[in-house]
C-alpha atoms as a PDB file:
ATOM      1  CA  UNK A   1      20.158  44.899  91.664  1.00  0.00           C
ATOM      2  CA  UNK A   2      18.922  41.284  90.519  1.00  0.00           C
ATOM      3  CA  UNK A   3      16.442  41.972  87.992  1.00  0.00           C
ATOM      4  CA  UNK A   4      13.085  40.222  87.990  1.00  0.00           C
ATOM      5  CA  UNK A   5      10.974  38.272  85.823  1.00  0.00           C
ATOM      6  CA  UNK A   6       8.220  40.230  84.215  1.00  0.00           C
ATOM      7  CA  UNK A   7       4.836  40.702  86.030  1.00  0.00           C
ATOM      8  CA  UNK A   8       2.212  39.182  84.516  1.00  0.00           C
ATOM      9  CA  UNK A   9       0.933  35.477  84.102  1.00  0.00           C
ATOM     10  CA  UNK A  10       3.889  33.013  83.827  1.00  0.00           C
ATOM     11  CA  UNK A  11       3.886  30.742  81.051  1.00  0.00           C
ATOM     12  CA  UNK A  12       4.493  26.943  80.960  1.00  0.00           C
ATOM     13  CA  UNK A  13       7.649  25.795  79.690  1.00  0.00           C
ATOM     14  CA  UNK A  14       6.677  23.747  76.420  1.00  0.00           C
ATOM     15  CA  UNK A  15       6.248  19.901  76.602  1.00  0.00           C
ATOM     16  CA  UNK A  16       9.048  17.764  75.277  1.00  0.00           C
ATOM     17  CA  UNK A  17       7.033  15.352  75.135  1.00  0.00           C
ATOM     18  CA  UNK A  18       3.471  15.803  73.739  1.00  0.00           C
ATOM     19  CA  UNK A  19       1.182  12.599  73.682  1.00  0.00           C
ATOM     20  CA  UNK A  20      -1.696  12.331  70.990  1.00  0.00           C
ATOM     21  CA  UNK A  21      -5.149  11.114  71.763  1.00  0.00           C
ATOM     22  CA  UNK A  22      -7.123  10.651  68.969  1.00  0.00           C
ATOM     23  CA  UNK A  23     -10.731  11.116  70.018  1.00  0.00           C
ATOM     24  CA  UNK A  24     -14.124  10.218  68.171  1.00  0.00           C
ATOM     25  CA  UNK A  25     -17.556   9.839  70.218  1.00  0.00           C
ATOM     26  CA  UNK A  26     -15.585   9.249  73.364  1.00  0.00           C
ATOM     27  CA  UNK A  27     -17.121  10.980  76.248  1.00  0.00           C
ATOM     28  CA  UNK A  28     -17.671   7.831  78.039  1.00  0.00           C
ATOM     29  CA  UNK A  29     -13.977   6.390  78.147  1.00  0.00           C
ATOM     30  CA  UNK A  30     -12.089   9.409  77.783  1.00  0.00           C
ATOM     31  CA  UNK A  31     -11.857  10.863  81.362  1.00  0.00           C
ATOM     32  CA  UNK A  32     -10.792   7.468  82.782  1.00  0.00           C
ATOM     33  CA  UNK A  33      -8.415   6.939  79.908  1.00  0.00           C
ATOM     34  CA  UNK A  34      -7.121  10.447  80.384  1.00  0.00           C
ATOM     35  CA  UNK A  35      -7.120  10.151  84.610  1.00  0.00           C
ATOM     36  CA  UNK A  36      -4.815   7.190  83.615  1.00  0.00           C
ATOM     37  CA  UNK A  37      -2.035   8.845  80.758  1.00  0.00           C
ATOM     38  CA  UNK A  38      -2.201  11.911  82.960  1.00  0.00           C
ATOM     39  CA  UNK A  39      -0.827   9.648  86.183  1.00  0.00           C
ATOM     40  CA  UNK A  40       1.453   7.684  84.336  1.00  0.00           C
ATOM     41  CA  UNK A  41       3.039  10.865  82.260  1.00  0.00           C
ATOM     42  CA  UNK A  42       3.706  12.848  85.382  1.00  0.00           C
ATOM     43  CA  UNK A  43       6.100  10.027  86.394  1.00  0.00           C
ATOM     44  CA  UNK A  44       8.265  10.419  82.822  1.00  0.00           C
ATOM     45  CA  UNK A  45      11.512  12.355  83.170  1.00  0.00           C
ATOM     46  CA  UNK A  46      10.201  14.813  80.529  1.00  0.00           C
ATOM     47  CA  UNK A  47       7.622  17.268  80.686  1.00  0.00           C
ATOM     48  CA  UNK A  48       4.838  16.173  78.989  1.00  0.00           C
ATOM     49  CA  UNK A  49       1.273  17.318  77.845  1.00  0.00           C
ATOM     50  CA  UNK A  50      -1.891  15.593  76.090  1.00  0.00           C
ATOM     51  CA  UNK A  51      -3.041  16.784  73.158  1.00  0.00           C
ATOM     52  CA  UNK A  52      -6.645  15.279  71.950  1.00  0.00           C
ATOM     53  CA  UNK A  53      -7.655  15.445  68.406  1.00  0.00           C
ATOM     54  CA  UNK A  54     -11.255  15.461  68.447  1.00  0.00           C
ATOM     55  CA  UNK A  55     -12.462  13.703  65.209  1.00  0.00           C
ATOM     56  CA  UNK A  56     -15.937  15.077  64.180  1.00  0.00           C
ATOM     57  CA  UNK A  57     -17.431  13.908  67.069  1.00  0.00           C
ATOM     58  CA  UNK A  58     -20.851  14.471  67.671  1.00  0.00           C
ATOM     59  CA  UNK A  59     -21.360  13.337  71.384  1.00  0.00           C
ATOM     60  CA  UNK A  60     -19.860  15.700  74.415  1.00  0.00           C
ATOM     61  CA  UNK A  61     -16.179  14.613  73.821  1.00  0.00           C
ATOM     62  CA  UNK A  62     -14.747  18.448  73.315  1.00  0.00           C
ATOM     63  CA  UNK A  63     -16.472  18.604  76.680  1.00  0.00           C
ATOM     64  CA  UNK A  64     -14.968  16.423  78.732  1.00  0.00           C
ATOM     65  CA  UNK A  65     -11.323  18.120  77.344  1.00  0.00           C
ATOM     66  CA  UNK A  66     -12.037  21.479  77.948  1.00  0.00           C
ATOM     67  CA  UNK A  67     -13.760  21.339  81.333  1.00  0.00           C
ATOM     68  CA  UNK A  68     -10.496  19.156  82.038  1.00  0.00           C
ATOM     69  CA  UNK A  69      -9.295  20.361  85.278  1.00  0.00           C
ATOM     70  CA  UNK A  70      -5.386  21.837  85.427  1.00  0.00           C
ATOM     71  CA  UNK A  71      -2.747  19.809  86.938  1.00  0.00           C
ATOM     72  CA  UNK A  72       0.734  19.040  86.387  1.00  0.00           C
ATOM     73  CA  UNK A  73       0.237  17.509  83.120  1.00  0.00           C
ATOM     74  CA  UNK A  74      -1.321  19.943  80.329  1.00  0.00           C
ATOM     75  CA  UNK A  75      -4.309  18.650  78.498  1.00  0.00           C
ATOM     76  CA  UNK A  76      -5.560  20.383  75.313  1.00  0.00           C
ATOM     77  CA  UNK A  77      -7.895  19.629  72.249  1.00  0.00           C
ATOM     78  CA  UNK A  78      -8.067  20.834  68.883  1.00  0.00           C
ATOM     79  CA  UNK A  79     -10.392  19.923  66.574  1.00  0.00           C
ATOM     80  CA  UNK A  80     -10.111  17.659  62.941  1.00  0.00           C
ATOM     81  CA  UNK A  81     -13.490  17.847  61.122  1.00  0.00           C
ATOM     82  CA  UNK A  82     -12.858  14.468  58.864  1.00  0.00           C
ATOM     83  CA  UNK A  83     -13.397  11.783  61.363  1.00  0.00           C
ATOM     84  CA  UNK A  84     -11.033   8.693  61.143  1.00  0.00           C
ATOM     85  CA  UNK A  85      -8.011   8.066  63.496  1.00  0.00           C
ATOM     86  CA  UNK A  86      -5.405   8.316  60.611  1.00  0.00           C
ATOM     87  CA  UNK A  87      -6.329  11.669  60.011  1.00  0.00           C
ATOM     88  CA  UNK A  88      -6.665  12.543  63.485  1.00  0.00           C
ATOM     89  CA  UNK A  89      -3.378  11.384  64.700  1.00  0.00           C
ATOM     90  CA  UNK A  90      -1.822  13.394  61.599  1.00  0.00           C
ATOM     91  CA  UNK A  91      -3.679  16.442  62.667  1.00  0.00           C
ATOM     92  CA  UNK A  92      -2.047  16.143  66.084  1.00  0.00           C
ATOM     93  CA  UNK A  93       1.467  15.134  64.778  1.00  0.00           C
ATOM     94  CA  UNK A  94       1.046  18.602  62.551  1.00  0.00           C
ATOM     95  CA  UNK A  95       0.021  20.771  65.271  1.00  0.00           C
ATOM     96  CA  UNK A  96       2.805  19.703  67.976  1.00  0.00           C
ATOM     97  CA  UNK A  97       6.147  22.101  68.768  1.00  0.00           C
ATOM     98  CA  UNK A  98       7.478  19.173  71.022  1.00  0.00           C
ATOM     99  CA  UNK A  99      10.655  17.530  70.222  1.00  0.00           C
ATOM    100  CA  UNK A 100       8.991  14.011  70.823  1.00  0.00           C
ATOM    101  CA  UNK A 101       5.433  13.237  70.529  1.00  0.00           C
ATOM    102  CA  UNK A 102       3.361   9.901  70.780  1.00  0.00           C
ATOM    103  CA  UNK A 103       0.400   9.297  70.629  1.00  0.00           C
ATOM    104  CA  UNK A 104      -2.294   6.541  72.000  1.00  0.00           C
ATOM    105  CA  UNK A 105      -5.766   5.591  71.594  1.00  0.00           C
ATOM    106  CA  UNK A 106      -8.495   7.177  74.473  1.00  0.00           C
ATOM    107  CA  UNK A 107      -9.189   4.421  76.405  1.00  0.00           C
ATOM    108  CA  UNK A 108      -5.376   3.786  76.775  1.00  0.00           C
ATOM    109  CA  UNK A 109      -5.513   0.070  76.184  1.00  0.00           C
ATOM    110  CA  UNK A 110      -2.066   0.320  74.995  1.00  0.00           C
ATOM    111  CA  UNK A 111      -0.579   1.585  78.086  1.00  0.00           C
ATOM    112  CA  UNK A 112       2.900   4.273  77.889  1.00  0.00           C
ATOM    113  CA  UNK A 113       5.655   1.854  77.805  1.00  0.00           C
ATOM    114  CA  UNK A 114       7.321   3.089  74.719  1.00  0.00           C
ATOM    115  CA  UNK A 115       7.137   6.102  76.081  1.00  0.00           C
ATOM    116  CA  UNK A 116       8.886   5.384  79.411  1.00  0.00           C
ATOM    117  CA  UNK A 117      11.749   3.268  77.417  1.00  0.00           C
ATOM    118  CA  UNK A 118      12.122   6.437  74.874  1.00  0.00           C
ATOM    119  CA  UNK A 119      12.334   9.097  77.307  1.00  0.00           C
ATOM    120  CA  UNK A 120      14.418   7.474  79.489  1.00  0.00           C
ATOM    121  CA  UNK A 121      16.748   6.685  76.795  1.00  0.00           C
ATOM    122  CA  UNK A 122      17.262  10.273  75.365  1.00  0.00           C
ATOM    123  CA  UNK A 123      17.194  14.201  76.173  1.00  0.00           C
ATOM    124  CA  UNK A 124      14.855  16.494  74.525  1.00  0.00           C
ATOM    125  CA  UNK A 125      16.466  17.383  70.937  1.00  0.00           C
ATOM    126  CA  UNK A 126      17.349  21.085  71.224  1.00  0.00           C
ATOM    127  CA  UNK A 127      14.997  24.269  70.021  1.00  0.00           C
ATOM    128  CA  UNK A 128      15.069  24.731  66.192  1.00  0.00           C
ATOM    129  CA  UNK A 129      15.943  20.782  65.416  1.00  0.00           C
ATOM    130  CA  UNK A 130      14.692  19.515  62.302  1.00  0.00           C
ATOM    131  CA  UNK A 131      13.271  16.460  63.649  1.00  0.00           C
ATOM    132  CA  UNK A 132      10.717  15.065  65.909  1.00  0.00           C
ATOM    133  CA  UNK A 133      10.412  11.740  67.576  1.00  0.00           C
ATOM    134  CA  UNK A 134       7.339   9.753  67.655  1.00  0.00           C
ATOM    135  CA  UNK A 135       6.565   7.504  69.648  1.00  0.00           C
ATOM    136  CA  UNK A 136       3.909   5.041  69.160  1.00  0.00           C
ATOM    137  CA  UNK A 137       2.729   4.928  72.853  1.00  0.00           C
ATOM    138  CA  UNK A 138       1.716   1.118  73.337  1.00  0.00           C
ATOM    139  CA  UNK A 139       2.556  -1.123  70.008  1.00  0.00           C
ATOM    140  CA  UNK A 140       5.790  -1.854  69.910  1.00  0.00           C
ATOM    141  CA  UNK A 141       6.452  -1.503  73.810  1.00  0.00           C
ATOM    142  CA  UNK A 142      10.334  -1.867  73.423  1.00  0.00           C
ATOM    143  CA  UNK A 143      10.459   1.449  72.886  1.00  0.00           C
ATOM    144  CA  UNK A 144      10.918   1.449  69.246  1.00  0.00           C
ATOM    145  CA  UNK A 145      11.356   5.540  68.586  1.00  0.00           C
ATOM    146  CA  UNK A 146      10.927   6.900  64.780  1.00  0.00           C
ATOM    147  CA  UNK A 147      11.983  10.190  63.665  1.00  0.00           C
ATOM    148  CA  UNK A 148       9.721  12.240  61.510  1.00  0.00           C
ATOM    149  CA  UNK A 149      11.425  15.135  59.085  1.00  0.00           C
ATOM    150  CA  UNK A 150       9.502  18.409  60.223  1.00  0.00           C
END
């Protein structure tokens, strides 16, 4: 007898690739910015998900993430109560599990080419490594990949 996976909801295998949107009083650019990194990171080789930080906004930008509809790429929010995008980008480094993680800003002026160029260019690091990649999503776009000590 072959036995069978459990019954019950399945869950998503995790992202190797996790892309951070810092967010601040952006409910007006954020769904076309996120319509756009959504398109774009279906296409990498990886499976990758959007994490926004949302940076003591005080417009409807935690709105716009969590009435995001599902689709192929994840997209999730947490919040950072300090507003500024240092601290929001740190908050979303600190809160990732994937092995490489970049991060862009929410009107995704920057565009994913780093992204492409470093995912095509290495595997997912295996479970329980001590490092993460980031990847600064537009600036530089040659790919340029640093690791970060977890």
């Amino acid at each position: 007898m072959v036995p069978q996976p459990p019954a019950g909801p399945r869950r998503p295998l995790p992202a190797a690739v996790e892309i951070v949107v810092p967010a601040r009083n952006e409910e007006h650019r954020l769904p076309e910015g996120l319509r756009a990194l959504c398109a774009r990171a279906a296409m990498l080789p990886l499976r990758t998900a959007v994490l926004v930080v949302d940076s003591a906004s005080t417009d409807r930008t935690a709105d716009v993430v969590r009435n995001w509809p599902a689709g192929p790429v994840p997209v999730r929010l947490i919040g950072c109560d300090r507003p500024g995008k240092g601290r929001a980008v740190q908050t979303g480094l600190l809160a990732t599990q994937a092995p490489f993680v970049g991060f862009c800003d929410a009107d995704m002026a920057t565009g994913l080419a780093a992204a492409s160029a470093a995912s095509n260019r290495n595997n997912a690091k295996p479970p329980g490594s001590e490092t993460t990649e980031m990847i600064n999503c537009g600036w530089p776009a040659d790919g340029t990949v640093r690791e970060l000590k977890r």
